[in-house]
N, C-alpha and C. Protein backbone atom coordinates (compact mmCIF):
# COMPACT_ATOMS: atom_id res chain seq x y z
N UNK A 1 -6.47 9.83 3.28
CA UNK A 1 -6.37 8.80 4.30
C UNK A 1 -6.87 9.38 5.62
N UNK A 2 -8.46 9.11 6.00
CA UNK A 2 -8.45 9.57 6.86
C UNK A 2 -7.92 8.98 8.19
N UNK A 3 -7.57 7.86 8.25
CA UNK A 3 -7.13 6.74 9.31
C UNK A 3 -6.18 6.13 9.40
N UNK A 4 -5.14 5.86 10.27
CA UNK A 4 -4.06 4.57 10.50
C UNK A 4 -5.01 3.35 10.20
N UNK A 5 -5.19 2.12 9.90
CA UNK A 5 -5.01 0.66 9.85
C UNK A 5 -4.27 0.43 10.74
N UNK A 6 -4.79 0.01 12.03
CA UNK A 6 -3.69 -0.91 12.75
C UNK A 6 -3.52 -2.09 12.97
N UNK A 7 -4.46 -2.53 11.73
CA UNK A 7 -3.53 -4.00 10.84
C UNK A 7 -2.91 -4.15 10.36
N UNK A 8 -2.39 -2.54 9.46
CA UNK A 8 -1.64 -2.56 8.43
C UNK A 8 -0.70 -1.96 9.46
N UNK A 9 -0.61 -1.47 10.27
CA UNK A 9 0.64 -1.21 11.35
C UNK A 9 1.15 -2.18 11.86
N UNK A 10 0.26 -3.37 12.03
CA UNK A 10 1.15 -4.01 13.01
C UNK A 10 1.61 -5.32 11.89
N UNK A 11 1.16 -5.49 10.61
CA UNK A 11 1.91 -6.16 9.51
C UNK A 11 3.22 -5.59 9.24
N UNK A 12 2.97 -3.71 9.61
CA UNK A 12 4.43 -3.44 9.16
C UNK A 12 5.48 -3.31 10.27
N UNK A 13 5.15 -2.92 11.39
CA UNK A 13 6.30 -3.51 12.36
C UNK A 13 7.03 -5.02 12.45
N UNK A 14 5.86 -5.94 12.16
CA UNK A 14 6.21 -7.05 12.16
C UNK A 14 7.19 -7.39 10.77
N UNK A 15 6.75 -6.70 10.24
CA UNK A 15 7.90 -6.61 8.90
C UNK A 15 9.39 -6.25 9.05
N UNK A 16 9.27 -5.30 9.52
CA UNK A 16 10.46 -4.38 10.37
C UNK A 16 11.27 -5.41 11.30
N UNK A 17 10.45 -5.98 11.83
CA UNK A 17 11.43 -7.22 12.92
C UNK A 17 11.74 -8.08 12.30
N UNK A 18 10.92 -8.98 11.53
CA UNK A 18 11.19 -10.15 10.30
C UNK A 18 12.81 -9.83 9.06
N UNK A 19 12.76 -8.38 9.25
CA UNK A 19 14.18 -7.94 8.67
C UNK A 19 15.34 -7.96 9.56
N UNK A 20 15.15 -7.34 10.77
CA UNK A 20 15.97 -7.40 11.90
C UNK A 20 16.32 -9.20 12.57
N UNK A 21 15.53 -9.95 12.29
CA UNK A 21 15.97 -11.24 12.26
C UNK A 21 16.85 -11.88 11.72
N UNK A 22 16.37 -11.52 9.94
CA UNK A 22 16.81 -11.70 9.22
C UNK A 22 18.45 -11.32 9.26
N UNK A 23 18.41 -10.09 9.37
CA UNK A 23 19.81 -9.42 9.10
C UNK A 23 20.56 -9.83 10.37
N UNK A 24 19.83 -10.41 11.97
CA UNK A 24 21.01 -10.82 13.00
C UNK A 24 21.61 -12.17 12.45
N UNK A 25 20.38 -12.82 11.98
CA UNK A 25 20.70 -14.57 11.80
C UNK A 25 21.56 -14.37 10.40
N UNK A 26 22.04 -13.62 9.40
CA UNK A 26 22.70 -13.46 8.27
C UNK A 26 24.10 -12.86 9.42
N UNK A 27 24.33 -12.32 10.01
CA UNK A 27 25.42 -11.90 10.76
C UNK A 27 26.18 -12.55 11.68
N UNK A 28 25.35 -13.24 12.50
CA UNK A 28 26.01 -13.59 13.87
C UNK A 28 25.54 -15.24 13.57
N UNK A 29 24.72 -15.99 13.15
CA UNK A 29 24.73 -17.20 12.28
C UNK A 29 25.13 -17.98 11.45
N UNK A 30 25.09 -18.87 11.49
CA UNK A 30 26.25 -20.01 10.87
C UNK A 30 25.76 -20.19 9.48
N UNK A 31 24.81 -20.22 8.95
CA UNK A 31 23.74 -19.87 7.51
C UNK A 31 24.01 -19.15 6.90
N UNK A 32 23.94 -19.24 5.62
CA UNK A 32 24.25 -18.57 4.33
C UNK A 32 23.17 -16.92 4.63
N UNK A 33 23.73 -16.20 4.12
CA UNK A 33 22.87 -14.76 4.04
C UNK A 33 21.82 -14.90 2.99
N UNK A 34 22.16 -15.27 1.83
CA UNK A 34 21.00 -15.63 0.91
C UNK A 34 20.11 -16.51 0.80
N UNK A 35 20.39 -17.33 1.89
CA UNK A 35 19.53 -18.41 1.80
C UNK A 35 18.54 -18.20 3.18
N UNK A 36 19.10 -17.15 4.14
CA UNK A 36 18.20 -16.88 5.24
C UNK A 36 17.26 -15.64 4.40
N UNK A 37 17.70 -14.98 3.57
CA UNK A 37 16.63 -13.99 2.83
C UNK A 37 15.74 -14.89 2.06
N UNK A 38 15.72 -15.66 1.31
CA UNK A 38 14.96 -16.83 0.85
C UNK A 38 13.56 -17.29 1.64
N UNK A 39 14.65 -17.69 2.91
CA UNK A 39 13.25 -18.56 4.01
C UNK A 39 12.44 -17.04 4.30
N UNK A 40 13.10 -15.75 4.26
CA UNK A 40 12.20 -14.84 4.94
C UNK A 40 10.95 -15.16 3.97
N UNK A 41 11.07 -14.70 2.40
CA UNK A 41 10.26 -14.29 1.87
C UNK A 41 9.60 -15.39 1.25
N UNK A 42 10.14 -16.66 1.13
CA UNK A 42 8.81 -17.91 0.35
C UNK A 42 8.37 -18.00 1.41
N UNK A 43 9.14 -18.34 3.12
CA UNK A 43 7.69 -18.82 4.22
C UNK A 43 6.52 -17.72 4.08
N UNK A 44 7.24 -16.31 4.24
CA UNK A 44 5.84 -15.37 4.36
C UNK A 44 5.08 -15.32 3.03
N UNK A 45 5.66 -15.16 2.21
CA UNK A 45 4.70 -15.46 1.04
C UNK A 45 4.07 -16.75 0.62
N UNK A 46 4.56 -17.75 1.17
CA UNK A 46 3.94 -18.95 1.03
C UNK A 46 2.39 -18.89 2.21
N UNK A 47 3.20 -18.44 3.19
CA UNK A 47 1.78 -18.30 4.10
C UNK A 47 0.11 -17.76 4.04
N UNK A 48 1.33 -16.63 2.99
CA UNK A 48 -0.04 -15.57 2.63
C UNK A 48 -0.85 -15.91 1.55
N UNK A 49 0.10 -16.66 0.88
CA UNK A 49 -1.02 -17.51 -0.84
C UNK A 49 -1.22 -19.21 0.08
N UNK A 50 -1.03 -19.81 0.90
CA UNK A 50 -2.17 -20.91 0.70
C UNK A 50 -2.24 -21.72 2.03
N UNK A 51 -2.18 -20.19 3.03
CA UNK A 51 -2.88 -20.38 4.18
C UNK A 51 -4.74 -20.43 3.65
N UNK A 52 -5.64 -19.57 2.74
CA UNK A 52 -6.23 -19.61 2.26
C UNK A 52 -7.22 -20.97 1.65
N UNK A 53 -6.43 -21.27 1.32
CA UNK A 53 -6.26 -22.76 -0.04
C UNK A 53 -6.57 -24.30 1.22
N UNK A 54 -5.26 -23.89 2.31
CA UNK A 54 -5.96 -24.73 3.39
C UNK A 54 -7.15 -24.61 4.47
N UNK A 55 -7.58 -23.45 4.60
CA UNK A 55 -8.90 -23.40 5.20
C UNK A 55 -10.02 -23.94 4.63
N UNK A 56 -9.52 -24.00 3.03
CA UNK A 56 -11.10 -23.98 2.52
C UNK A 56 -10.86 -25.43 2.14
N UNK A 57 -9.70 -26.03 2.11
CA UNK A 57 -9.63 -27.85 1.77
C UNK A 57 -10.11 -28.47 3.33
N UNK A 58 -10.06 -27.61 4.79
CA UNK A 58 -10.14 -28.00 5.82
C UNK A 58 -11.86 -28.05 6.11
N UNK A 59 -12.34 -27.17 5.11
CA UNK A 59 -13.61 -26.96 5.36
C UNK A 59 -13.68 -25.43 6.74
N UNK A 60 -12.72 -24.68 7.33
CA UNK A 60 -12.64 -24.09 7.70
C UNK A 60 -13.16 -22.84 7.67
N UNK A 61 -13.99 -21.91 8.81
CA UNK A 61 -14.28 -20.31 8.50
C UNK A 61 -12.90 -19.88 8.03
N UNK A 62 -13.14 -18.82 7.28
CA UNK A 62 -11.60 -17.89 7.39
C UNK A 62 -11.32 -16.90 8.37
N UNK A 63 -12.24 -16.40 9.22
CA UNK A 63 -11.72 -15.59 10.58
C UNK A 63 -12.01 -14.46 10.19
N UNK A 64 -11.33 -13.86 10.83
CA UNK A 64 -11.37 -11.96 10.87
C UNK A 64 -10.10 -11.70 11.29
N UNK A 65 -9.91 -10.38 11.10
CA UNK A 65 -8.84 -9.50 11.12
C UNK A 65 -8.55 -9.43 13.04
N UNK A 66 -7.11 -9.75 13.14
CA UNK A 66 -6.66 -9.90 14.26
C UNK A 66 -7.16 -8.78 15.35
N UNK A 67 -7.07 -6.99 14.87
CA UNK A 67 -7.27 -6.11 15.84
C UNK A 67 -8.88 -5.84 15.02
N UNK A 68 -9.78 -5.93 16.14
CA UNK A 68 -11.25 -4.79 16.39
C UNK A 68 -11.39 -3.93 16.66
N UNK A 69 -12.04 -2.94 16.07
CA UNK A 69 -12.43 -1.66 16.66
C UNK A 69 -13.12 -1.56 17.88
N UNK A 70 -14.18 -2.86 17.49
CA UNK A 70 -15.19 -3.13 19.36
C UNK A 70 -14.14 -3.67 19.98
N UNK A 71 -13.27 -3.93 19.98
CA UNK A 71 -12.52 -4.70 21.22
C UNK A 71 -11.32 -4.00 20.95
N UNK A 72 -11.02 -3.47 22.11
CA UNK A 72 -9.63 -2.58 21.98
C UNK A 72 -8.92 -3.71 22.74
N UNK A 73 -9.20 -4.30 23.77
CA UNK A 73 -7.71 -5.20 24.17
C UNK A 73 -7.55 -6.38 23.14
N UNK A 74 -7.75 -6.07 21.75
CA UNK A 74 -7.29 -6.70 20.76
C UNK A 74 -5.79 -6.58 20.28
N UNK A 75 -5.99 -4.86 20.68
CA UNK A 75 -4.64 -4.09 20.13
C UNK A 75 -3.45 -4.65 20.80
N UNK A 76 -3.89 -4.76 22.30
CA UNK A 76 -2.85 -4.72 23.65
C UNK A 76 -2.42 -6.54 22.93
N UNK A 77 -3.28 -7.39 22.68
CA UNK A 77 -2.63 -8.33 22.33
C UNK A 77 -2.00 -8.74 21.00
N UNK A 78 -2.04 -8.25 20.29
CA UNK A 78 -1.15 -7.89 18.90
C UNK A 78 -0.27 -7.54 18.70
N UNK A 79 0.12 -6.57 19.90
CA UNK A 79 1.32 -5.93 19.73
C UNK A 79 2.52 -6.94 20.04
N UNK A 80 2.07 -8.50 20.63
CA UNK A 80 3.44 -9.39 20.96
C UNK A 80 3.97 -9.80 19.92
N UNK A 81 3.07 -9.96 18.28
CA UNK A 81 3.89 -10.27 17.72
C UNK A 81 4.81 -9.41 17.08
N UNK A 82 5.13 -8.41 17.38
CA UNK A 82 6.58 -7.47 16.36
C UNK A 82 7.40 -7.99 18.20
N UNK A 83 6.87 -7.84 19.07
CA UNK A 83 7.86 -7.84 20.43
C UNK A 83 8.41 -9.09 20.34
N UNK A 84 7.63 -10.32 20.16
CA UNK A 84 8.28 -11.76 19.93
C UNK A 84 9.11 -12.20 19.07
N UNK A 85 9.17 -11.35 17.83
CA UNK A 85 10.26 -11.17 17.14
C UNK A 85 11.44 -10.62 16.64
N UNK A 86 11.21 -9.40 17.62
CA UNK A 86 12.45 -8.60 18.11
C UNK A 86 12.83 -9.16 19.10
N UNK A 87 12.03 -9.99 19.99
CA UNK A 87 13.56 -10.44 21.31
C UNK A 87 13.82 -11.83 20.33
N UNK A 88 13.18 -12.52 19.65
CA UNK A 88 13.81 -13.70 18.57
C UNK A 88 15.07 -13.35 17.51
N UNK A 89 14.91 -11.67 17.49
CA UNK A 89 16.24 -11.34 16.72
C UNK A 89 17.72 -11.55 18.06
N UNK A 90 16.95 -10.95 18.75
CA UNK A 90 18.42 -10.59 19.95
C UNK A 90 18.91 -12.32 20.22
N UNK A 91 18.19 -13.04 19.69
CA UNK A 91 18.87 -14.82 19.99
C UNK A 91 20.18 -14.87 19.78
N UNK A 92 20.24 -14.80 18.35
CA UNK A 92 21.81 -14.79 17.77
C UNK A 92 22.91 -13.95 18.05
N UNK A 93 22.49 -12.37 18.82
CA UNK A 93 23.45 -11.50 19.33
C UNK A 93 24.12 -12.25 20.52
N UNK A 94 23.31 -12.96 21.17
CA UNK A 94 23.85 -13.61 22.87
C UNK A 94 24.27 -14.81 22.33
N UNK A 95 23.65 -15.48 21.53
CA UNK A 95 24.29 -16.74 21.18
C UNK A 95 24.55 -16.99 20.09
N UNK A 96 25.85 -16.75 19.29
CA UNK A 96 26.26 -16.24 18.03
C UNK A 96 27.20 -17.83 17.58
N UNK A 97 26.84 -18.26 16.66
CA UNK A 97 27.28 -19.56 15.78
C UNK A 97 26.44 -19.75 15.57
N UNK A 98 25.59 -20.87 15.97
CA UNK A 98 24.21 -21.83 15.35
C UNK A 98 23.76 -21.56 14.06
N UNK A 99 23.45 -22.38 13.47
CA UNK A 99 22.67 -21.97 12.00
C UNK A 99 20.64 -21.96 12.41
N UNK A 100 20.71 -20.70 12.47
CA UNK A 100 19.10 -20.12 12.89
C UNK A 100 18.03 -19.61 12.19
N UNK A 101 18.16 -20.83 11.19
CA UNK A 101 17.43 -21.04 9.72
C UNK A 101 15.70 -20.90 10.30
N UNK A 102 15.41 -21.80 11.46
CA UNK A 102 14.49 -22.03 12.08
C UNK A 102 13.94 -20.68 12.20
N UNK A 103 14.58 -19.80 13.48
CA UNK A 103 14.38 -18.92 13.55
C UNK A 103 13.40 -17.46 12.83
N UNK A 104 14.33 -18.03 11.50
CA UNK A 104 13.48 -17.09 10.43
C UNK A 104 12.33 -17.48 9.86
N UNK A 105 12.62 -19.14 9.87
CA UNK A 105 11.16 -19.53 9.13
C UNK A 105 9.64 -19.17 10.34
N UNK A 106 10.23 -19.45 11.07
CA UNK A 106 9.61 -18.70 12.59
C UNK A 106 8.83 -17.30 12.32
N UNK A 107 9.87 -16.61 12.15
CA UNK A 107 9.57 -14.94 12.27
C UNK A 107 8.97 -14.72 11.24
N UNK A 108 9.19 -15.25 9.89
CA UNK A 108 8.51 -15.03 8.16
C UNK A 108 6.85 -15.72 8.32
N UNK A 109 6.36 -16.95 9.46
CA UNK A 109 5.05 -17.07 9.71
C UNK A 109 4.58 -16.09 10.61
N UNK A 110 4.81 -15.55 11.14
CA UNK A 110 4.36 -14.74 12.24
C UNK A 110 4.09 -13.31 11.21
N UNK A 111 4.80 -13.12 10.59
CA UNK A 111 4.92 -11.91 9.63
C UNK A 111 3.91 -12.21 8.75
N UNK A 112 3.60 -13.81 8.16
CA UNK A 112 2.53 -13.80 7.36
C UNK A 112 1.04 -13.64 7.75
N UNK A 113 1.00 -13.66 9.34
CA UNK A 113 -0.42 -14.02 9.72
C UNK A 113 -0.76 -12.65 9.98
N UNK A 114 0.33 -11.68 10.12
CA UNK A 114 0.08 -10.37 10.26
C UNK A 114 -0.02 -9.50 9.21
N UNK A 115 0.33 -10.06 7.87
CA UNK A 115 0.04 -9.38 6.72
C UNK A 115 -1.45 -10.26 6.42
N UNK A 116 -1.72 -11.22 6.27
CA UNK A 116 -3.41 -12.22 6.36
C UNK A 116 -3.95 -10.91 6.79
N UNK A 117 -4.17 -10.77 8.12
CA UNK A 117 -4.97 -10.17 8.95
C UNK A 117 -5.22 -8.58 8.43
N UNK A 118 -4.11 -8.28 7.83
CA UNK A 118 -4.32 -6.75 7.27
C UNK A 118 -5.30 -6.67 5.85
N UNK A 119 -4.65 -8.08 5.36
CA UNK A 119 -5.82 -8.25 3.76
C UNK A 119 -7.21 -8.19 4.12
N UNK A 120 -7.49 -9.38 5.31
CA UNK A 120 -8.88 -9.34 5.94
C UNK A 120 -9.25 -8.20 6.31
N UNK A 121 -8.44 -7.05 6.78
CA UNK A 121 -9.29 -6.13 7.65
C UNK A 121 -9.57 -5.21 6.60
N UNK A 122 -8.47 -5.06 5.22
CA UNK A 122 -8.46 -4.49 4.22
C UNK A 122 -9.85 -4.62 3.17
N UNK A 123 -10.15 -6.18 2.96
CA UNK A 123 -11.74 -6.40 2.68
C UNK A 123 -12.71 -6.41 3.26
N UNK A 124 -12.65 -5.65 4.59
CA UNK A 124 -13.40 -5.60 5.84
C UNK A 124 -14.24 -6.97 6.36
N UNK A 125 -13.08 -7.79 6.61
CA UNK A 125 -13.27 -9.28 7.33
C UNK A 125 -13.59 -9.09 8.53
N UNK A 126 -14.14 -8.28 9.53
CA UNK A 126 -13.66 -7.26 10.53
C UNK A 126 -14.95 -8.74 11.10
């Protein structure tokens, strides 16, 4: 390995927070624990099998991989999504009841567009 991927870095931080969501809104939330692990993983996996499926029924390009090598303030803007979903975890610590089902289905798309973007950069969608 001669290189980091920092597509595949910032799929996995964003992963890392998508758990930390997970595990505030299973704690301090009014929602079942198994059923907030559920929304984590069909939204993001739903995202990632037929976000695809709708570009190409839309007639849509499929894009490129979120961070460029020619464009470094690609990086600087990528990095909001693991930050947008770590202060989306701290919701339920300050405001603890609500059922913040939303929340996760929230954080599990954000997590999917950041694992997308790592496949693309992975088949060099670049």
């Amino acid at each position: 390995m001669k290189r980091l991927e920092p597509n595949l870095l910032l799929a996995v931080t964003t992963g890392f927070a998508l758990v930390l969501v997970t595990l505030t809104v299973s704690v301090f939330g009014a929602g079942e624990p198994l059923r907030n692990l559920l929304l984590a993983v069909i939204c993001s996996g739903g995202f990632v099998l037929l976000n695809p499926l709708l570009l190409r029924a839309m007639k849509r390009p499929p894009g490129s991989a979120m961070i460029h090598s020619d464009n470094p303030g690609t990086a600087a803007w990528a990095t909001l999504f693991p930050m947008v979903v770590i202060v989306c975890a701290a919701i339920p610590v300050f405001w603890p009841g609500p059922d913040y089902g939303l929340l996760v289905i929230v954080a599990a798309v954000w997590f999917g567009v950041t694992v997308e973007s790592a496949l693309k950069a992975r088949r060099g969608g670049r």
